[in-house]
N, C-alpha and C. Protein backbone atom coordinates (compact mmCIF):
# COMPACT_ATOMS: atom_id res chain seq x y z
N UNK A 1 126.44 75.83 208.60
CA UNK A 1 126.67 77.08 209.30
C UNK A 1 127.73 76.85 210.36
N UNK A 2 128.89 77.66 210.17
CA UNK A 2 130.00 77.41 211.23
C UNK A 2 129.68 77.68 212.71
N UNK A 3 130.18 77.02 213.69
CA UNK A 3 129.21 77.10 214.80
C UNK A 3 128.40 76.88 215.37
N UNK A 4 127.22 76.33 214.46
CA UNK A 4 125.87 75.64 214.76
C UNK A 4 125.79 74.94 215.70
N UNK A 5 125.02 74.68 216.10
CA UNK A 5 124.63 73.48 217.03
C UNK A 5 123.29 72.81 216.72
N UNK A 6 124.19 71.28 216.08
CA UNK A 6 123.21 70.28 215.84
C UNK A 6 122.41 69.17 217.06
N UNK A 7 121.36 69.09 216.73
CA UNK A 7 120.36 68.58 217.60
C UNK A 7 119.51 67.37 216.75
N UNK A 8 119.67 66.49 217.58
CA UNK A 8 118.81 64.99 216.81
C UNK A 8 117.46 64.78 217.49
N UNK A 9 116.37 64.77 216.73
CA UNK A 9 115.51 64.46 216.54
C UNK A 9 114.80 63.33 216.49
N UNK A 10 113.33 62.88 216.73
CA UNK A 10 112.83 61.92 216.61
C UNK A 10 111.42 61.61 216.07
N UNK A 11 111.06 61.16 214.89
CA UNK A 11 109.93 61.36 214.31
C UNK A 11 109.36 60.04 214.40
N UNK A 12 108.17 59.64 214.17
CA UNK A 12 107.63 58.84 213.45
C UNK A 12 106.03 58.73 212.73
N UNK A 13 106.53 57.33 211.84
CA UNK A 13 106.00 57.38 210.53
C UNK A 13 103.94 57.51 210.65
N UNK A 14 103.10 58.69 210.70
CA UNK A 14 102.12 58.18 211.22
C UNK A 14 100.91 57.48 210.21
N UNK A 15 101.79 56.66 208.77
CA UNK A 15 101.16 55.85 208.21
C UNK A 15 101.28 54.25 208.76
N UNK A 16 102.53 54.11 209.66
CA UNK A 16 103.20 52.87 209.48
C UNK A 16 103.75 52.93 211.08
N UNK A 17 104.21 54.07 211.49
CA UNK A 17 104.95 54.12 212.67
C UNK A 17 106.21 53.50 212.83
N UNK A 18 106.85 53.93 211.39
CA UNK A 18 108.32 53.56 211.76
C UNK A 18 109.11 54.37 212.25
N UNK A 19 110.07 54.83 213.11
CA UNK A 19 110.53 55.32 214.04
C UNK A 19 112.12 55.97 212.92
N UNK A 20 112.40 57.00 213.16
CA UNK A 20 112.73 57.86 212.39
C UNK A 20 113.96 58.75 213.67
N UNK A 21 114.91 59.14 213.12
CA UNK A 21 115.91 60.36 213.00
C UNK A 21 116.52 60.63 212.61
N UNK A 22 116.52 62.11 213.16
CA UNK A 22 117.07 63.44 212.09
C UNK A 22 117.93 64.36 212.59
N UNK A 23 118.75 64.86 211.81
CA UNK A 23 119.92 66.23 212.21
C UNK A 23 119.25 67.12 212.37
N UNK A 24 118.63 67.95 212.91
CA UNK A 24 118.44 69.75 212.74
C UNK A 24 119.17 70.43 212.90
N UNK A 25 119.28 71.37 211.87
CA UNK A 25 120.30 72.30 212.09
C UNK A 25 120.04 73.85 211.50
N UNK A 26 120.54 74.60 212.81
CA UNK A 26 119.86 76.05 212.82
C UNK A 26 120.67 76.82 210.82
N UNK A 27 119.94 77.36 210.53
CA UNK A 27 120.44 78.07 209.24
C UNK A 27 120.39 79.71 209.24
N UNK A 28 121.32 80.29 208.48
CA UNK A 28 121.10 81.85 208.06
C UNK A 28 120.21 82.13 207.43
N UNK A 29 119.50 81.40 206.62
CA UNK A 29 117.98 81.69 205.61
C UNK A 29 117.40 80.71 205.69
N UNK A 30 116.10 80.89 204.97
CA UNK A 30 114.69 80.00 205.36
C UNK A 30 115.46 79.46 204.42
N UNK A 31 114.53 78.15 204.96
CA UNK A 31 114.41 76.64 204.00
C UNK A 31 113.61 76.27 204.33
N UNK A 32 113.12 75.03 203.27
CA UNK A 32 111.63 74.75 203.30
C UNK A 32 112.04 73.20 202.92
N UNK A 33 111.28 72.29 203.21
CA UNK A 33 111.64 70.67 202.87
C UNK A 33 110.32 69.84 203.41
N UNK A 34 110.69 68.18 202.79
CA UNK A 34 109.60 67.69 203.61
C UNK A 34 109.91 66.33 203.53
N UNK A 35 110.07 65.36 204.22
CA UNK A 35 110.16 63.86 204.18
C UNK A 35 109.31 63.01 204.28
N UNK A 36 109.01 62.16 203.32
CA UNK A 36 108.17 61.03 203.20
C UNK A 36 108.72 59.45 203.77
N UNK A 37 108.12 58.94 204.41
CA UNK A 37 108.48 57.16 204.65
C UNK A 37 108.71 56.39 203.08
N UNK A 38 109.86 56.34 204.16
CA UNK A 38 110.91 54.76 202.65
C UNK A 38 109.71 53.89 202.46
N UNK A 39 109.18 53.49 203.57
CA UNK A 39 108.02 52.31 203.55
C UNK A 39 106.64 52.14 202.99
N UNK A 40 105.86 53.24 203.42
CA UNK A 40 104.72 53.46 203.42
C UNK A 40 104.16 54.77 202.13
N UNK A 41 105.60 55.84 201.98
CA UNK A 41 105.23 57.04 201.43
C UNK A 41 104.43 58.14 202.06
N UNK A 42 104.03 57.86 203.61
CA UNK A 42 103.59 58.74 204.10
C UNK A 42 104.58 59.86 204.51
N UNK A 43 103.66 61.07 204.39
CA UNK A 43 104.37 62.75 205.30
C UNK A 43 104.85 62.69 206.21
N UNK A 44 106.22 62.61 206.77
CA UNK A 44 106.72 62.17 207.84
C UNK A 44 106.50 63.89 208.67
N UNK A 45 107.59 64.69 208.10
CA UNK A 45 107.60 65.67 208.39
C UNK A 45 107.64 66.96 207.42
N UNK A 46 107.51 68.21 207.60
CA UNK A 46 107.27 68.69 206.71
C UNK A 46 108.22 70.33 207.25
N UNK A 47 108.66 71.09 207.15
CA UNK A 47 109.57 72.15 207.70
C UNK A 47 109.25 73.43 206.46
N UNK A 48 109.52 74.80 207.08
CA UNK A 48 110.11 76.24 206.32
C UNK A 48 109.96 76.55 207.46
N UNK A 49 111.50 77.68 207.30
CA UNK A 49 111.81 78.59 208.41
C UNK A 49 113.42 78.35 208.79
N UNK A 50 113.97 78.91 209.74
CA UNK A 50 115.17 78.82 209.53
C UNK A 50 116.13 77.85 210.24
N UNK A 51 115.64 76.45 210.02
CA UNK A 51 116.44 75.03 210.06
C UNK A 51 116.45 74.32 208.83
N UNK A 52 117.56 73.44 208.67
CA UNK A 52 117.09 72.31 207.98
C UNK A 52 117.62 71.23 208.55
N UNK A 53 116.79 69.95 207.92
CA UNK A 53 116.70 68.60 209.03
C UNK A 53 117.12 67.75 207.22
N UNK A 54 117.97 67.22 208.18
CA UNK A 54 119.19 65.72 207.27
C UNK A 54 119.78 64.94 207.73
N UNK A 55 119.99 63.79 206.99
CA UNK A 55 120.48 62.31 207.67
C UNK A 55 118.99 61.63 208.12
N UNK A 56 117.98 61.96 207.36
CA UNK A 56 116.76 61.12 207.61
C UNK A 56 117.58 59.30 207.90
N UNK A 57 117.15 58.98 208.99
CA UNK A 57 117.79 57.55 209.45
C UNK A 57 116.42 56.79 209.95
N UNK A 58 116.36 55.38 209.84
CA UNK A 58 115.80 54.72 210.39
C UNK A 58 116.39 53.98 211.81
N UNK A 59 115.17 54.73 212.80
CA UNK A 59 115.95 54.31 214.55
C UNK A 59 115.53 52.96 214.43
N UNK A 60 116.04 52.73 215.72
CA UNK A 60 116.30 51.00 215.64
C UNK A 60 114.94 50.73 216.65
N UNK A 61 114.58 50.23 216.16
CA UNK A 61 113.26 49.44 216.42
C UNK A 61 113.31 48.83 217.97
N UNK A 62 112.47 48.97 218.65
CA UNK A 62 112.27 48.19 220.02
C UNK A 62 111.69 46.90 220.17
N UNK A 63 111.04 46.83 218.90
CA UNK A 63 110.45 45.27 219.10
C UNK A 63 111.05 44.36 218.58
N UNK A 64 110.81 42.87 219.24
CA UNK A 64 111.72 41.72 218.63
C UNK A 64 111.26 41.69 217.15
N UNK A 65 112.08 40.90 216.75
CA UNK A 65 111.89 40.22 215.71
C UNK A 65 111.38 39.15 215.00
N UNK A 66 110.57 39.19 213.92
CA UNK A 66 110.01 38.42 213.77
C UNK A 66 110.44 36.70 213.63
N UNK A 67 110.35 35.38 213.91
CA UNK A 67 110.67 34.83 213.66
C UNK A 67 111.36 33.76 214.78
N UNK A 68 111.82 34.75 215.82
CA UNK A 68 112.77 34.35 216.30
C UNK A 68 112.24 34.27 217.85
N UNK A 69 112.78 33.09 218.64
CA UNK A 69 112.31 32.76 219.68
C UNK A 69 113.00 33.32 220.83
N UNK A 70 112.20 34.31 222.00
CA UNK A 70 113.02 34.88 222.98
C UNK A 70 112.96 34.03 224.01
N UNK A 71 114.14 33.88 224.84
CA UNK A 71 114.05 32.98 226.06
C UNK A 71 112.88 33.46 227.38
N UNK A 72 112.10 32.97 227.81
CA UNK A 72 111.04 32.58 228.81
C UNK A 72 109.75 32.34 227.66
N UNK A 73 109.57 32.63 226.62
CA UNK A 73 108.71 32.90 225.90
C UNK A 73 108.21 31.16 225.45
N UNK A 74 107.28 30.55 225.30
CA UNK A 74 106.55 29.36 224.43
C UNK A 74 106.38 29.35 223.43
């Protein structure tokens, strides 16, 4: 929609809690959609009415990583 104004979003996964975002973007007609986790297959989110949400992304994680040793840490 020319003009729009897109707005990012933040979901997450409540099978797994992987941390999730998304485009919304206002539309001229309903739409209806729904996103499931890459990971788990759980209902992330589910939408009808007049947005639609795209660029499902995986946010970047806050916790370290596995494996790997952080400095002050034993």
């Amino acid at each position: 929609m020319a003009g729009s104004l897109f707005v990012i979003e933040y979901f997450s996964c409540p099978g797994c809690a992987l941390p999730y975002s998304v485009t919304k973007e206002e539309q001229p007609t309903k739409r209806s959609g729904s996103f499931a986790c890459e990971v788990c297959g759980s209902l992330v989110h589910a939408w009808s009415g007049n947005y639609d949400f795209f660029d499902w992304q995986v946010d970047k994680a806050d916790t370290p990583e596995f494996g790997k040793r952080w400095a002050g840490t034993r």
